[in-house]
Protein backbone atom coordinates (compact mmCIF):
# COMPACT_ATOMS: atom_id res chain seq x y z
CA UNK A 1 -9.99 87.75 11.15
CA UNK A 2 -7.84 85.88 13.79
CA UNK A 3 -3.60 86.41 13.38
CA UNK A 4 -2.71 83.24 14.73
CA UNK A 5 0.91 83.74 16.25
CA UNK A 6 3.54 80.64 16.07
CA UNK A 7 7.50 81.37 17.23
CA UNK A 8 9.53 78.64 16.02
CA UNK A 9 12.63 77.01 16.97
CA UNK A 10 14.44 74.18 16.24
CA UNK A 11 10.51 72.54 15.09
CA UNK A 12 11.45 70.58 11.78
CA UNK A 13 9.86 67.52 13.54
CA UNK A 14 6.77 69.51 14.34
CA UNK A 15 5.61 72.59 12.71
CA UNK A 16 4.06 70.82 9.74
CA UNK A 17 1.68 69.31 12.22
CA UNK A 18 0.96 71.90 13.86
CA UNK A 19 -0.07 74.19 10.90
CA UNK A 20 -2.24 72.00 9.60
CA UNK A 21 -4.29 71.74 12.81
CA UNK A 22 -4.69 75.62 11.89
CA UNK A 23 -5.91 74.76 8.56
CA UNK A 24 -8.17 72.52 9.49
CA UNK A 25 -10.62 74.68 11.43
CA UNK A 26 -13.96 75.20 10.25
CA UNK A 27 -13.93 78.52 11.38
CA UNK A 28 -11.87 79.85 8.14
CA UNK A 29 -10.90 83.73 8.29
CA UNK A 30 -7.24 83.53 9.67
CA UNK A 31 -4.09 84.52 8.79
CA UNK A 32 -0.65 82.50 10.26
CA UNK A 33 2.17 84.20 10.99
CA UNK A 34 5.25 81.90 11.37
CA UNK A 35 8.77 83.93 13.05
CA UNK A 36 11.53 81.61 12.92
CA UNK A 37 13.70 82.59 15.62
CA UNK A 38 16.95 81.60 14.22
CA UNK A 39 16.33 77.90 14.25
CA UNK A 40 19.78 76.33 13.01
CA UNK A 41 17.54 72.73 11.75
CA UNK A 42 15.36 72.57 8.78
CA UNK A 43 12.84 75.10 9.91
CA UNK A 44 13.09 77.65 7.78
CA UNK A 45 13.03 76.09 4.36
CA UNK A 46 9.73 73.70 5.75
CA UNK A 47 8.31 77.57 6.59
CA UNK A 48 9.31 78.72 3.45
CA UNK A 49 7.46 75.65 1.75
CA UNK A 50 4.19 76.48 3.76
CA UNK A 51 4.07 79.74 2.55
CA UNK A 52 4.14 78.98 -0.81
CA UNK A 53 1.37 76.28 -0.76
CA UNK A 54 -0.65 78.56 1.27
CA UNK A 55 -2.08 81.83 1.37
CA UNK A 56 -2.89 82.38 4.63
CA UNK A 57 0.34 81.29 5.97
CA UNK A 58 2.96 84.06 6.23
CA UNK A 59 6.39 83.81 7.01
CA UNK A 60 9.10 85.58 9.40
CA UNK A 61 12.68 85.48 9.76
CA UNK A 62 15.09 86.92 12.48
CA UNK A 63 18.21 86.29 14.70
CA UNK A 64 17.34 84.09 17.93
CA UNK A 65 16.68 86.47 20.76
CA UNK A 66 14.05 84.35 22.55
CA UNK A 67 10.05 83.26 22.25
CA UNK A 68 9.21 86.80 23.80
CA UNK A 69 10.71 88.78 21.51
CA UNK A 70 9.81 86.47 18.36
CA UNK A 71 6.07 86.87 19.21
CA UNK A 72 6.65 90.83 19.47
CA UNK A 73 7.55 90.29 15.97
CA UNK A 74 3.98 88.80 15.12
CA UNK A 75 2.66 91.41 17.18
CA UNK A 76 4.09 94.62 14.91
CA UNK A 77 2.93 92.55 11.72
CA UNK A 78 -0.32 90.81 12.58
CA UNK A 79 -3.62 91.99 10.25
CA UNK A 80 -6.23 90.33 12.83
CA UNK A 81 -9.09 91.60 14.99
CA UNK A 82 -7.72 88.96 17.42
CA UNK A 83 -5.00 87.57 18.09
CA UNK A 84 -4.05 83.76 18.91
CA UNK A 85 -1.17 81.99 20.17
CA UNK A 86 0.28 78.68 19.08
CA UNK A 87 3.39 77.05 20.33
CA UNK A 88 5.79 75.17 16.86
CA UNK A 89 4.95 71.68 18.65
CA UNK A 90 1.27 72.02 19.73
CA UNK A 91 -2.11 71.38 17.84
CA UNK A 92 -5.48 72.74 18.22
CA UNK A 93 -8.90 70.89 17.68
CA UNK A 94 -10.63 71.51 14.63
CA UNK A 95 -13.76 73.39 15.91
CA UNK A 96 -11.58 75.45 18.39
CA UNK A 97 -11.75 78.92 16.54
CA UNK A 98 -15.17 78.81 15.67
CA UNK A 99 -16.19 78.28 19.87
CA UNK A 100 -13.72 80.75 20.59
CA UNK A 101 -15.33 83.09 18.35
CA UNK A 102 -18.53 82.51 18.92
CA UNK A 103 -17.52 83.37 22.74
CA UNK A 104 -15.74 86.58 22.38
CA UNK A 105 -19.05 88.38 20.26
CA UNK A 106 -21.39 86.62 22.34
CA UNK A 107 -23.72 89.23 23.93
CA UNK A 108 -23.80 93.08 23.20
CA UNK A 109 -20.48 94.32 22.54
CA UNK A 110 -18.68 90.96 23.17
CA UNK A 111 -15.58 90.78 25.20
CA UNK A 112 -12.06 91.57 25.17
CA UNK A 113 -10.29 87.75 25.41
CA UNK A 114 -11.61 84.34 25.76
CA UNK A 115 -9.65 82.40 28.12
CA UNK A 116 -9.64 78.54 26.69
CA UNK A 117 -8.89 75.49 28.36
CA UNK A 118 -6.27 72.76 27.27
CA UNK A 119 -5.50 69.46 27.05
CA UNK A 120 -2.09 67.76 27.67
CA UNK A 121 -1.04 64.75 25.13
CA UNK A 122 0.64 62.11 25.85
CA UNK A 123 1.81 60.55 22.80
CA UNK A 124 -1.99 58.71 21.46
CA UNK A 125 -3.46 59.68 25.28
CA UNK A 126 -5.27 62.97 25.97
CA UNK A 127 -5.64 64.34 29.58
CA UNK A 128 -8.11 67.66 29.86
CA UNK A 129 -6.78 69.81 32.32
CA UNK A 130 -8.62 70.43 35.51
CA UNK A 131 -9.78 74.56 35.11
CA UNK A 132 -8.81 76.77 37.67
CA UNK A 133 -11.85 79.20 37.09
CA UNK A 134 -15.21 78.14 35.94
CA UNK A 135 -17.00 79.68 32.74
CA UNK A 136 -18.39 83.25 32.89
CA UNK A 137 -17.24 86.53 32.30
CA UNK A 138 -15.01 88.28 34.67
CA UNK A 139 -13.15 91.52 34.92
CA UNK A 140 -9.33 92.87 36.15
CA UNK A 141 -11.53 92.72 39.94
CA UNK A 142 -12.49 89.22 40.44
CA UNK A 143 -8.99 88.04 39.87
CA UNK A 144 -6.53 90.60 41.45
CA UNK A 145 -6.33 89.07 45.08
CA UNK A 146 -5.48 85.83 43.33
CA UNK A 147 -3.49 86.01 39.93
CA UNK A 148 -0.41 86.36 40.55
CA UNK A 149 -0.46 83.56 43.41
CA UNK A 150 -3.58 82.02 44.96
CA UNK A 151 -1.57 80.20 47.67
CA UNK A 152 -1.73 77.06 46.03
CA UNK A 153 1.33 76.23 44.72
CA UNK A 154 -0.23 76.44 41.39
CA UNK A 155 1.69 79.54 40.10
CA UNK A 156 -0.14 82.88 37.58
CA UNK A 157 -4.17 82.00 36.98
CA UNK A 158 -3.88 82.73 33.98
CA UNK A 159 -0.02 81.40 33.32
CA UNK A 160 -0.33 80.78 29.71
CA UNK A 161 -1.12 82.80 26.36
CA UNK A 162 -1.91 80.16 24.53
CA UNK A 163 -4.95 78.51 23.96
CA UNK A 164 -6.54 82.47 24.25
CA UNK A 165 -8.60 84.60 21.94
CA UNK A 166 -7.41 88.61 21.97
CA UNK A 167 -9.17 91.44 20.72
CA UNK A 168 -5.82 93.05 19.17
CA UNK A 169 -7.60 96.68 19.51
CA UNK A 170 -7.00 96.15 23.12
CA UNK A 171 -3.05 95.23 22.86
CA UNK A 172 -2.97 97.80 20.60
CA UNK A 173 -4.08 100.85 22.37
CA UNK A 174 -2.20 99.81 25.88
CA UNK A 175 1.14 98.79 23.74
CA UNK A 176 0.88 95.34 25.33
CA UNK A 177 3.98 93.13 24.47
CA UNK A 178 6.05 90.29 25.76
CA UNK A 179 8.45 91.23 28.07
CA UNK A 180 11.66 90.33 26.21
CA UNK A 181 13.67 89.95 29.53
CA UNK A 182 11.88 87.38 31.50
CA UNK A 183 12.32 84.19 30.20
CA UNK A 184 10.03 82.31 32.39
CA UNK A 185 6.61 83.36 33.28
CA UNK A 186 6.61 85.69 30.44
CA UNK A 187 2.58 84.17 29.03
CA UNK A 188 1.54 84.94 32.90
CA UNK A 189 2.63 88.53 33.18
CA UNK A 190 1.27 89.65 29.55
CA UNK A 191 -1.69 88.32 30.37
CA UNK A 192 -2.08 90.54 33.51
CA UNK A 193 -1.29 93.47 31.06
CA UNK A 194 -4.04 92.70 28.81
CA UNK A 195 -6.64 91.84 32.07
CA UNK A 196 -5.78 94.82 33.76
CA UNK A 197 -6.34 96.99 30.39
CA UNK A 198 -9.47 94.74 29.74
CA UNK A 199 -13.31 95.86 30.15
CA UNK A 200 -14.11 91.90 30.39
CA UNK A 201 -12.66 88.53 29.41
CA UNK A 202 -14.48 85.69 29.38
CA UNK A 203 -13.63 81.99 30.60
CA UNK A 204 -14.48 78.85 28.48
CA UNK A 205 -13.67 75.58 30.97
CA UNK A 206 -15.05 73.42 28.62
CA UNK A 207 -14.59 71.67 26.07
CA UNK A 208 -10.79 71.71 25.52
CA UNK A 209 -9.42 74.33 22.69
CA UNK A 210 -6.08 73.52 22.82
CA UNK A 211 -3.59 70.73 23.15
CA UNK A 212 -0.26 70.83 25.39
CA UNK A 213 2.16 68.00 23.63
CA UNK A 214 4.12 66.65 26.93
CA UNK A 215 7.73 65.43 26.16
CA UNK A 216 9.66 63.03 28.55
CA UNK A 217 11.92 64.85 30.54
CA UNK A 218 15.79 64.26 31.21
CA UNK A 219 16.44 62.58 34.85
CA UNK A 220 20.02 63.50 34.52
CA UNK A 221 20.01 67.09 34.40
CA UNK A 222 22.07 69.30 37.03
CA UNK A 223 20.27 70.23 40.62
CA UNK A 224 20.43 73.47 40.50
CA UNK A 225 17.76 76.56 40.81
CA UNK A 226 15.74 77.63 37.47
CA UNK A 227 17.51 80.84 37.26
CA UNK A 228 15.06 81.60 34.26
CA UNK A 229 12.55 81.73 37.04
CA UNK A 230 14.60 83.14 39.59
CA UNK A 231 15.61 85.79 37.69
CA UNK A 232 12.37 86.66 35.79
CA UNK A 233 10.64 87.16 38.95
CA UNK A 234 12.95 90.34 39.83
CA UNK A 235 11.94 92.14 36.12
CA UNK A 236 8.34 91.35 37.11
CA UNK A 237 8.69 92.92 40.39
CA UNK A 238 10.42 95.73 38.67
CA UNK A 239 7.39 95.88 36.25
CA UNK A 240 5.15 96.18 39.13
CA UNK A 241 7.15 98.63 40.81
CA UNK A 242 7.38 100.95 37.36
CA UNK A 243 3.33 100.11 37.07
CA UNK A 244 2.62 101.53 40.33
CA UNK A 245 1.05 98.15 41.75
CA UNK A 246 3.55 96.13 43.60
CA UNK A 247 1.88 97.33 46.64
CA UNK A 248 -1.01 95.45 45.69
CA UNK A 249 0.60 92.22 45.17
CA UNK A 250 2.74 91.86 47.97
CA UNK A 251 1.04 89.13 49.83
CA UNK A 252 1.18 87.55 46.17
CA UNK A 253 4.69 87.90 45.95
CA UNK A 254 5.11 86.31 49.42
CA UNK A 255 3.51 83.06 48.70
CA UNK A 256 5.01 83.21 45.15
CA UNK A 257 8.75 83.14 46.60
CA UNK A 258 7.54 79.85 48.48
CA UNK A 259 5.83 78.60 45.40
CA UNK A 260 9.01 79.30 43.45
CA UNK A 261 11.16 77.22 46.20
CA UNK A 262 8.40 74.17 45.48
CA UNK A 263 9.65 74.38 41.97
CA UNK A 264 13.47 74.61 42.56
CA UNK A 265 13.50 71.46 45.07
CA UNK A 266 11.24 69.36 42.74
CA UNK A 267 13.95 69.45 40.20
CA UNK A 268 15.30 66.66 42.57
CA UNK A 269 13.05 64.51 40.90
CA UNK A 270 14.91 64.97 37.15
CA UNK A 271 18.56 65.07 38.66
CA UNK A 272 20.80 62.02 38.92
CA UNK A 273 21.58 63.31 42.86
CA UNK A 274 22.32 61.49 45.89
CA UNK A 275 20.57 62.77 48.88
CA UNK A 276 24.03 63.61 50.94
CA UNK A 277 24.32 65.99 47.51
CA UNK A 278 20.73 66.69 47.65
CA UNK A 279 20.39 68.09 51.54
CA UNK A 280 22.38 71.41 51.16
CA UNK A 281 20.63 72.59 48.21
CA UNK A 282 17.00 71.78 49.92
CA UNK A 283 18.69 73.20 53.12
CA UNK A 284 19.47 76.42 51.08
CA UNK A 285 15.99 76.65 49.48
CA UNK A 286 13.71 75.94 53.22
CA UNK A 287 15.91 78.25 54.90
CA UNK A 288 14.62 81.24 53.48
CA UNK A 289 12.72 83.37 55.95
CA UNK A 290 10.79 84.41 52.95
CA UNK A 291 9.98 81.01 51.87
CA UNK A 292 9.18 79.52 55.44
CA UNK A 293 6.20 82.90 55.80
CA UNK A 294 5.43 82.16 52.37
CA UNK A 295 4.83 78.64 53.16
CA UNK A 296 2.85 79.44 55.97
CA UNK A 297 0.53 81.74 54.48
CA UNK A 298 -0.64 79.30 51.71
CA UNK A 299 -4.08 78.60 51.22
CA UNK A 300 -4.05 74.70 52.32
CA UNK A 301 -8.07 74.55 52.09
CA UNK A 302 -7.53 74.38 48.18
CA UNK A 303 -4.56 72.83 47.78
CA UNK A 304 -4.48 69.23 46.40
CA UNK A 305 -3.48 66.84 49.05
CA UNK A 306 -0.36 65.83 47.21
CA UNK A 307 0.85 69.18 47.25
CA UNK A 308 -0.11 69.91 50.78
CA UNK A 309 2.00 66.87 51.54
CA UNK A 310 4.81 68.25 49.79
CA UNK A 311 4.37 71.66 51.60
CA UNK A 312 4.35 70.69 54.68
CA UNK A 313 7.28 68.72 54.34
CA UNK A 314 8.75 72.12 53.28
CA UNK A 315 7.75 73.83 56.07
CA UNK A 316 8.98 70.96 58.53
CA UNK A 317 12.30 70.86 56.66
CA UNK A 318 11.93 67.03 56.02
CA UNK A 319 14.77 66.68 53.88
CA UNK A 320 15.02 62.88 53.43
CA UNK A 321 11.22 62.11 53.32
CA UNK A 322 10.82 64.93 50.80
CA UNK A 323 13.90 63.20 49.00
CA UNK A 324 12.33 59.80 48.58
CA UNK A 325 9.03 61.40 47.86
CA UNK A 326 10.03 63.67 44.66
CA UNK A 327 12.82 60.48 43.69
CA UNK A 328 10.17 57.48 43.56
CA UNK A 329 7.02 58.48 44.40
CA UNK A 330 6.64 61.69 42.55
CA UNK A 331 7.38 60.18 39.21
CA UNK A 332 4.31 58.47 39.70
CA UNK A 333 2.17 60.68 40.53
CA UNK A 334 4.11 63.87 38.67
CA UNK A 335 1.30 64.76 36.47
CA UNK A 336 -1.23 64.89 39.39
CA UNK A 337 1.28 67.28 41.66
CA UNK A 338 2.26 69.56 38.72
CA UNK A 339 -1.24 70.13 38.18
């Protein structure tokens, strides 16, 4: 049976939809388990409602302490032999349990996690995602030179829990969970957890298990760092210390600091700033020694050209060229250089 996980907040408008793409699958043994994370909408009575009209669907309530520790919830209480993880305003295809599945018993013994891949929507539009890693099986080995950073400005491999089949066995016996203090990047580092504890995991490139709903964003929000990000990357250094691996990723961490600068100055694009108030902050970020050997240590032979455009503008420190790039060309072309 597959537990499949959904934290919900605020998701009156959504979670309707989104549980019936569960239902629909015509792979049937599943259980849902809904934690409403103290939504103050309609949430929890449209929960409530779901659980009554169906049997699989159970139901969750507690104080609003973040998506982290809401799926830890799920975790203590799921029934599964896998796990899956759905997001309150995302949908899956109908046939996406029974490939996922069929790919984690596939061969003697099966594997520990099936990796999907997803799909972003855009309103009636669909737009598969590019894979980072082709199908096969792979273990902890093939990845660790590249998962936390590849040098890309790409971010984790494997930066998202959803969309991914678990063997639970496996989070059980390491005592895998969320980490409940890092806010951002919190899908990438469980899913090193589970790799590292992992005797295989499989990849599935194609076709598409999962779909990402994209929202418009806000072009008037503050410039400003993430400090979600900032900040989450200390408690996973401080994870890696405690693990006894940080050694291992330092180069990673290096380009990651760079990569995390390329995220900071790209909120230019969604902020309602002049460049005169632009230039310090970008100032601020290239400055970095960190940043500037991080930028120089990327791996430009597989970065995408828009990217390596962007990056060496970084590393140049070509403020008002970057400016008019991420202002009126980067809407443009956003979805290209995010991915």
């Amino acid at each position: 049976m597959i537990s499949v996980v959904i934290p919900a907040y605020n998701a009156e408008q959504f979670i309707e939809n989104t549980v019936a793409s569960v239902l629909r699958q015509t792979y049937q043994e599943f259980e849902i388990l809904i934690v409403n994370d103290g939504s103050t909408d309609r949430t929890r009575k449209i929960c409530e409602k779901l659980m009554a009209q169906h049997g699989q669907v159970r139901f969750f309530d507690k104080e609003n302490t973040g998506v982290s520790a809401t799926r830890n919830v799920a975790l203590q209480n799921m029934k599964g032999d896998y796990v899956f993880f759905l997001d309150a305003d995302d949908v899956i295809p109908e046939y996406a349990f029974a490939l996922l599945i069929r790919e984690i018993e596939r061969g003697e013994g099966g594997c520990d996690a099936v990796f999907g891949t997803h799909a972003y929507g855009y309103g009636d539009k669909l737009m598969p995602r590019v894979p980072r890693v082709e199908s096969g099986e792979y273990t902890y080995d093939d990845f660790k030179d590249r998962f936390l950073d590849d040098g890309t400005l790409t971010g984790i491999l494997f930066g998202s829990a959803c969309g991914v089949l678990y063997r639970t066995s496996v989070i059980r016996e390491h005592g895998i969970r969320f980490h409940e203090k890092v806010l951002s990047n919190e899908d990438g580092l469980f899913n090193l957890m589970f790799v590292r504890a992992a005797s295989a995991i499989r990849v599935m490139a194609t076709p598409y298990v999962y779909v990402y709903n994209k929202w418009k964003s806000n072009r008037n929000k503050p410039l400003d760092k993430d400090l979600k990000l900032v900040n989450g990357e200390i408690y996973i250094e401080a994870w890696m210390e405690e693990a006894g691996i940080k050694a291992e990723f330092e180069s990673q961490l290096l380009t990651r600091k760079a990569m995390i600068s390329f995220l900071n100055s790209i909120r230019v694009g969604d902020s309602d700033t002049s460049f005169r108030e632009a230039r310090p902050f970008l100032k601020e970020e290239w400055s970095d020694p960190q940043v500037q050997l991080g930028l120089q240590r990327m791996d430009y032979a597989h970065m995408s050209k828009y990217k390596k455009i962007i990056c060496l503008m970084m590393r140049r420190r070509m403020y008002l060229l970057f400016y008019l790039v991420i202002r009126y060309i980067y809407p443009l072309a956003g979805k290209v250089i995010k991915r």
